[in-house]
Protein backbone atom coordinates (compact mmCIF):
# COMPACT_ATOMS: atom_id res chain seq x y z
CA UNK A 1 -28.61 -0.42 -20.96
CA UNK A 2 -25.48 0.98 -19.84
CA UNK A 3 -21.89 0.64 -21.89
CA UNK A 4 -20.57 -1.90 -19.87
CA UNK A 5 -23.00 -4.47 -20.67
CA UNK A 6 -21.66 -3.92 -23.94
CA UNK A 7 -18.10 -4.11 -23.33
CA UNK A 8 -18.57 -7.41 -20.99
CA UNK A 9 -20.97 -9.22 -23.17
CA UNK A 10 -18.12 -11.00 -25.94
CA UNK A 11 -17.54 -13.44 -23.83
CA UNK A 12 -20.67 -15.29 -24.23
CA UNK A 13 -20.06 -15.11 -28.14
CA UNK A 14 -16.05 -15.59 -27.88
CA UNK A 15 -16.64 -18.63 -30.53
CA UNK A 16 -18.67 -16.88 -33.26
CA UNK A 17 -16.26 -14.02 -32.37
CA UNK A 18 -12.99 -16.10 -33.33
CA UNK A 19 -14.37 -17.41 -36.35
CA UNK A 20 -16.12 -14.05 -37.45
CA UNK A 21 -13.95 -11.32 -36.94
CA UNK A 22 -11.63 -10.28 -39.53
CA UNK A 23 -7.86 -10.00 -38.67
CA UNK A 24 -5.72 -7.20 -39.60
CA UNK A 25 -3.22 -6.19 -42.77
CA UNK A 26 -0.27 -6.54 -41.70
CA UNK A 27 0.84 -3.41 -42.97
CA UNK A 28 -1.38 -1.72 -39.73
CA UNK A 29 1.34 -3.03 -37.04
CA UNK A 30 4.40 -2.15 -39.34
CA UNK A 31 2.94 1.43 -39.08
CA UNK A 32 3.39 1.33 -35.00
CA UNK A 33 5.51 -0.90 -34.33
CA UNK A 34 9.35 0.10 -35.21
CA UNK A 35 12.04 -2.49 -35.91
CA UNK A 36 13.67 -3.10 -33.08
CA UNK A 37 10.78 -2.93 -30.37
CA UNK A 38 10.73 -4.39 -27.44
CA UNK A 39 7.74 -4.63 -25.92
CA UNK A 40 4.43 -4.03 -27.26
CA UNK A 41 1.42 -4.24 -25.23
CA UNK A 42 -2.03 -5.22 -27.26
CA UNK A 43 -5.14 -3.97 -24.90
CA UNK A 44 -8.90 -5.16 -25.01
CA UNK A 45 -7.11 -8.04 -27.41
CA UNK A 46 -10.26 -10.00 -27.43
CA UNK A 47 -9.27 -13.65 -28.81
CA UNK A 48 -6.00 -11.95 -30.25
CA UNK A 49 -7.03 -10.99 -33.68
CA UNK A 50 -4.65 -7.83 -34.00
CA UNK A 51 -2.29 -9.48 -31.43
CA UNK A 52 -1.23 -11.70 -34.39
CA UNK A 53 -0.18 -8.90 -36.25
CA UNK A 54 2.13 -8.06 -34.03
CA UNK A 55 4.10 -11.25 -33.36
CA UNK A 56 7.66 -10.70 -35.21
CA UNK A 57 7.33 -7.07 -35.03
CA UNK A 58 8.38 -6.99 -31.12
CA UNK A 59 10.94 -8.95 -29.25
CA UNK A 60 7.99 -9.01 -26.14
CA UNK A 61 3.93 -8.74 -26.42
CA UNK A 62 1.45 -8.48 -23.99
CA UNK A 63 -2.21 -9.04 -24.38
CA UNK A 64 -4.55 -7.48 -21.55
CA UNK A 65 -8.02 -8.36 -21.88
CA UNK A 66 -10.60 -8.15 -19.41
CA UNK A 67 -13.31 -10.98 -20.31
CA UNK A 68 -12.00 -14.39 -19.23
CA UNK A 69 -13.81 -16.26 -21.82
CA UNK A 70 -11.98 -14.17 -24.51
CA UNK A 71 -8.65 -14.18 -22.70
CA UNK A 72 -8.65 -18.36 -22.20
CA UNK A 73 -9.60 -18.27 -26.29
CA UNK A 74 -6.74 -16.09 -26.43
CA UNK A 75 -4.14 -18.25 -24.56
CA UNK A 76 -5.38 -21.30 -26.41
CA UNK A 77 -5.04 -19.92 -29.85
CA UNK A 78 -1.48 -18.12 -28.86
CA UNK A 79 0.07 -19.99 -26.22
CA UNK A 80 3.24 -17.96 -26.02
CA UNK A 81 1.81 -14.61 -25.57
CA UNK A 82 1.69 -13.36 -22.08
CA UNK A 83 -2.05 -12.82 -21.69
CA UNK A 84 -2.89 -10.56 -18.64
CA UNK A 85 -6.50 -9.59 -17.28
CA UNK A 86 -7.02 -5.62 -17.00
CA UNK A 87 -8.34 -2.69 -19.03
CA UNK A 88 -7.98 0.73 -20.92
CA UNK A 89 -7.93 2.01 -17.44
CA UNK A 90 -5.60 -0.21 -15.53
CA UNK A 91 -2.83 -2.27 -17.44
CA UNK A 92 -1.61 -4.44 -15.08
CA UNK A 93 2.61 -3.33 -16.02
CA UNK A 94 5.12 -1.39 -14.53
CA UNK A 95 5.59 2.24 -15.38
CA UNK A 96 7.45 2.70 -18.49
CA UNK A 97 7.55 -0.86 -19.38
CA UNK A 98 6.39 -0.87 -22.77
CA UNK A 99 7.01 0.76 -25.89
CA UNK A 100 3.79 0.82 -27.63
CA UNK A 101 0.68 0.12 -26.95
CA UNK A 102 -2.51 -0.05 -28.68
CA UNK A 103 -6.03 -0.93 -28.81
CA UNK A 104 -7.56 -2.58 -31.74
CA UNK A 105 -11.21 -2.40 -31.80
CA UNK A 106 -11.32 -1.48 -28.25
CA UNK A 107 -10.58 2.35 -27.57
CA UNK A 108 -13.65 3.25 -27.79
CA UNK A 109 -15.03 1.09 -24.68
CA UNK A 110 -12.48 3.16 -23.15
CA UNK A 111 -12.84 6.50 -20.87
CA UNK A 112 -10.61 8.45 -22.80
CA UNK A 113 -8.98 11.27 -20.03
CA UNK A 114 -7.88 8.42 -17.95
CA UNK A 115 -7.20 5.84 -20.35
CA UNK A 116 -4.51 8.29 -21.73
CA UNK A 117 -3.31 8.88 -18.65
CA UNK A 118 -3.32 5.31 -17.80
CA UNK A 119 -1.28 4.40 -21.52
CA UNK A 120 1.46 7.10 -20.50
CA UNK A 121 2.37 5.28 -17.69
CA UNK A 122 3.11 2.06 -19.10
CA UNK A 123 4.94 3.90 -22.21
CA UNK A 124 8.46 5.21 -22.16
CA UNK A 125 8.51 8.58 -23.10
CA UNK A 126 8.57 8.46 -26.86
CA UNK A 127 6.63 5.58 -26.89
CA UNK A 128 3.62 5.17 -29.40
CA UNK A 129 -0.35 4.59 -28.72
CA UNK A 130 -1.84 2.98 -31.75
CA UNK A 131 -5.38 2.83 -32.12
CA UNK A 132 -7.32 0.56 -34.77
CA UNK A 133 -10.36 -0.07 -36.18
CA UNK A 134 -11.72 -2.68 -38.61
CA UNK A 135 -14.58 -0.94 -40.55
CA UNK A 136 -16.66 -2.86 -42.76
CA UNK A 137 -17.47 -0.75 -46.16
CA UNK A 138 -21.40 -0.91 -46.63
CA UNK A 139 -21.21 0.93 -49.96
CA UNK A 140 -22.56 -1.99 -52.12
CA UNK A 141 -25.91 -2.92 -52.16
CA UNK A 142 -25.94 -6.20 -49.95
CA UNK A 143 -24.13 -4.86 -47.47
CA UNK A 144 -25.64 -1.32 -47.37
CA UNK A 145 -29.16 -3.02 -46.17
CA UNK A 146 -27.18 -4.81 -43.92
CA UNK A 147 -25.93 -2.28 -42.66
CA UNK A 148 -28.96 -0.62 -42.06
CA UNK A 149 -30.18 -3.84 -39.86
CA UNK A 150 -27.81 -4.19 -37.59
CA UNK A 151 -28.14 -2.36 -34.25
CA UNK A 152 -25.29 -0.45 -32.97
CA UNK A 153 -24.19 0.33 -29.48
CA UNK A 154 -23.72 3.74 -27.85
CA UNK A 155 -20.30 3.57 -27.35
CA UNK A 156 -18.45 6.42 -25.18
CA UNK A 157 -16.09 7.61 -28.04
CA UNK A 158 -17.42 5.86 -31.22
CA UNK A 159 -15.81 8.24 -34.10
CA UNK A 160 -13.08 6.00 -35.38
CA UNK A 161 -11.93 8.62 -37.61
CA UNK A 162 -10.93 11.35 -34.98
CA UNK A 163 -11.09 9.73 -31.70
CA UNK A 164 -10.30 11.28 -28.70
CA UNK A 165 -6.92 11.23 -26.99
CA UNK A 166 -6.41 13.13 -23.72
CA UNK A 167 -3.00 14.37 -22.23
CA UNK A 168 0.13 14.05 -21.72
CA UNK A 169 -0.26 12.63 -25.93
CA UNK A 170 0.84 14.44 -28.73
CA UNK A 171 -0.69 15.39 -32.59
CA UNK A 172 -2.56 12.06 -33.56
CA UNK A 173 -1.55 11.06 -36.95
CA UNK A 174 -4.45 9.60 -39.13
CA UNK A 175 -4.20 6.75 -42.08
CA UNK A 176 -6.71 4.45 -43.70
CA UNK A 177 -6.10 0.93 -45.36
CA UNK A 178 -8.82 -0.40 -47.74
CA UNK A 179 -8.83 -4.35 -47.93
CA UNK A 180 -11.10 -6.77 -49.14
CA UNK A 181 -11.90 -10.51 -47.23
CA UNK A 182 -13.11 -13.05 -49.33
CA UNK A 183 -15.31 -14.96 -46.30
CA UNK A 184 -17.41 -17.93 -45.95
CA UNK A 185 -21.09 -17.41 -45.43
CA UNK A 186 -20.64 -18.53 -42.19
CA UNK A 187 -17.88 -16.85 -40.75
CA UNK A 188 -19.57 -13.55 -42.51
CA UNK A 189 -23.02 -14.29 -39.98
CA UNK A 190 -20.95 -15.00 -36.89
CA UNK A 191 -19.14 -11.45 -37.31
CA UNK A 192 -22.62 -10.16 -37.30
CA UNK A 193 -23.30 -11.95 -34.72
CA UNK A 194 -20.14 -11.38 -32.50
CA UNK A 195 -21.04 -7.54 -32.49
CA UNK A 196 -22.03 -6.50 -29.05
CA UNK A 197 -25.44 -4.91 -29.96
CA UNK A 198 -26.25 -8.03 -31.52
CA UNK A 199 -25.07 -10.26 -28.30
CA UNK A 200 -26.94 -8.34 -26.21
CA UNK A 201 -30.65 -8.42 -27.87
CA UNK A 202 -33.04 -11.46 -26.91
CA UNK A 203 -32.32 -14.79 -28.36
CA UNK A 204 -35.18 -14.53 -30.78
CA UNK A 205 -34.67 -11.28 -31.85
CA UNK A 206 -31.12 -11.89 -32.27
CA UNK A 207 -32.16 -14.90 -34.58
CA UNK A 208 -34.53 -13.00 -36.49
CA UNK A 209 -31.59 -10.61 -37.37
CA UNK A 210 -29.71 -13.30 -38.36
CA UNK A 211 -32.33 -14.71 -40.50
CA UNK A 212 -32.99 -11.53 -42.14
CA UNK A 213 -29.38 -11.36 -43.18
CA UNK A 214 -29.44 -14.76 -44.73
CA UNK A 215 -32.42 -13.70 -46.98
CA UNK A 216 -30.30 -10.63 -47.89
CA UNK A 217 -27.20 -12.77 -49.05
CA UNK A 218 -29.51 -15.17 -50.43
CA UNK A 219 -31.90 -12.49 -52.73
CA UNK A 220 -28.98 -10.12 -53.68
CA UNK A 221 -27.07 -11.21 -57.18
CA UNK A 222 -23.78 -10.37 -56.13
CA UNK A 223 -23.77 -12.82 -52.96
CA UNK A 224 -26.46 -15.81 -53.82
CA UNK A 225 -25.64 -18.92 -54.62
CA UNK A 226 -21.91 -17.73 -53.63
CA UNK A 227 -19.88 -20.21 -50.99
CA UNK A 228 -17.89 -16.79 -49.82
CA UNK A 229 -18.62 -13.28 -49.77
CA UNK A 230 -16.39 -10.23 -50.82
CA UNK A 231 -16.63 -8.27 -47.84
CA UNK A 232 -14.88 -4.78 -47.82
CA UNK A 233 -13.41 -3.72 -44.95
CA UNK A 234 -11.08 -0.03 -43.95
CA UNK A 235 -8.42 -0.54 -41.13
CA UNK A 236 -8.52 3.35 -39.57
CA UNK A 237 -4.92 3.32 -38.04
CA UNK A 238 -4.33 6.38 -35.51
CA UNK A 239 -1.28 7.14 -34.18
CA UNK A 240 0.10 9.07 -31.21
CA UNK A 241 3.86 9.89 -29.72
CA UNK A 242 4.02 10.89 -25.63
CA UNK A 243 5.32 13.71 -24.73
């Protein structure tokens, strides 16, 4: 099973990815995004979750997302962000048109040597590459066998706390937020579900999964009989500064 059919599959699961996936403190685009930018370009945005985050912190930003699926759900849900179709790779902008750009639960889908490359292009010299992960914390007992069920993908750069930058970018500057969202049981299952290795399995061993989930939430003490479910979650924030 190769990467891409990784990367391309959240399009057939753009719904359960909307309502799943957590957003983003807001405290993670003050940390890249200066007052008084101007443009900010948001890549792999997916349905837009981080590319809330920025609205207000940039007079301009620019989704580019490669799915179409994800990038209509994007358009409906933000109809005055300028939603482009392209990739780590090849951002469909002018050189030196932006001045940051990041990737929020995205980078590592990315081939990092000429995705750099790629970023310093579009990026004034000066300008700022944030990357971001949402993490969820499986140090509780619920989540922890969770955890341990749910598949995960062999992803080309996967280590979202040192991930790989290549040239012409500088020292990458490391931070961690710790958050917790109070979600709905069934927003909590279509995150699960939204994950690519989960997408990708056969329909009845991806409901399986999800049934074996359900009995988790439903046997543990700390999340039966509860309507919502504290889920932890720690936004890994890297930062970079071309040379």
């Amino acid at each position: 099973m190769t990467l891409d059919r990784f990367a391309r599959s959240f399009g057939s699961a753009v719904d359960a990815y909307e309502r799943g996936r957590p957003g983003y403190p807001a405290a993670v685009a003050a940390a890249l995004v200066p007052d008084g930018t101007d443009t900010v370009v948001d890549v792999g945005a997916g349905t837009g979750k981080f590319t809330r985050t920025l609205l207000g912190r940039a007079d301009h930003v620019v989704a580019v997302e490669p799915d179409p699926a994800m990038r209509a759900r994007l358009v409906a849900e933000l109809p005055g962000v300028r939603a482009l179709d392209g990739t780590g790779e090849a951002i469909p902008l002018d050189d030196g048109e932006a001045d940051v750009v990041t990737f929020a639960q995205s980078w590592h889908w990315v081939d990092p040597d000429p995705g750099a490359a790629e970023v310093a292009r579009v990026l004034r010299p000066g300008g700022v590459l944030g990357l971001v992960w949402n993490a969820r914390v499986d140090d509780r007992g619920w989540a922890e066998r969770i955890g341990r069920l749910v598949p995960q993908p062999e992803t080309r750069r996967s280590a979202q706390g040192a991930p790989v930058v290549g040239p012409p970018f500088g020292p990458v500057e490391h931070h961690e937020v710790r958050w917790t969202l109070d979600q709905d049981r069934d927003g909590f299952l279509d995150a699960i579900a939204s994950r690519s290795a989960v997408i990708v399995l056969p329909a009845d061993e991806r409901a399986a999964l999800l049934d074996a989930v359900r009995r988790v939430l439903d046997d543990d003490p700390e999340t039966a009989g509860r309507s919502t479910i504290p889920v932890e979650y720690v936004t890994r924030v890297h930062r970079s500064v071309r040379a």
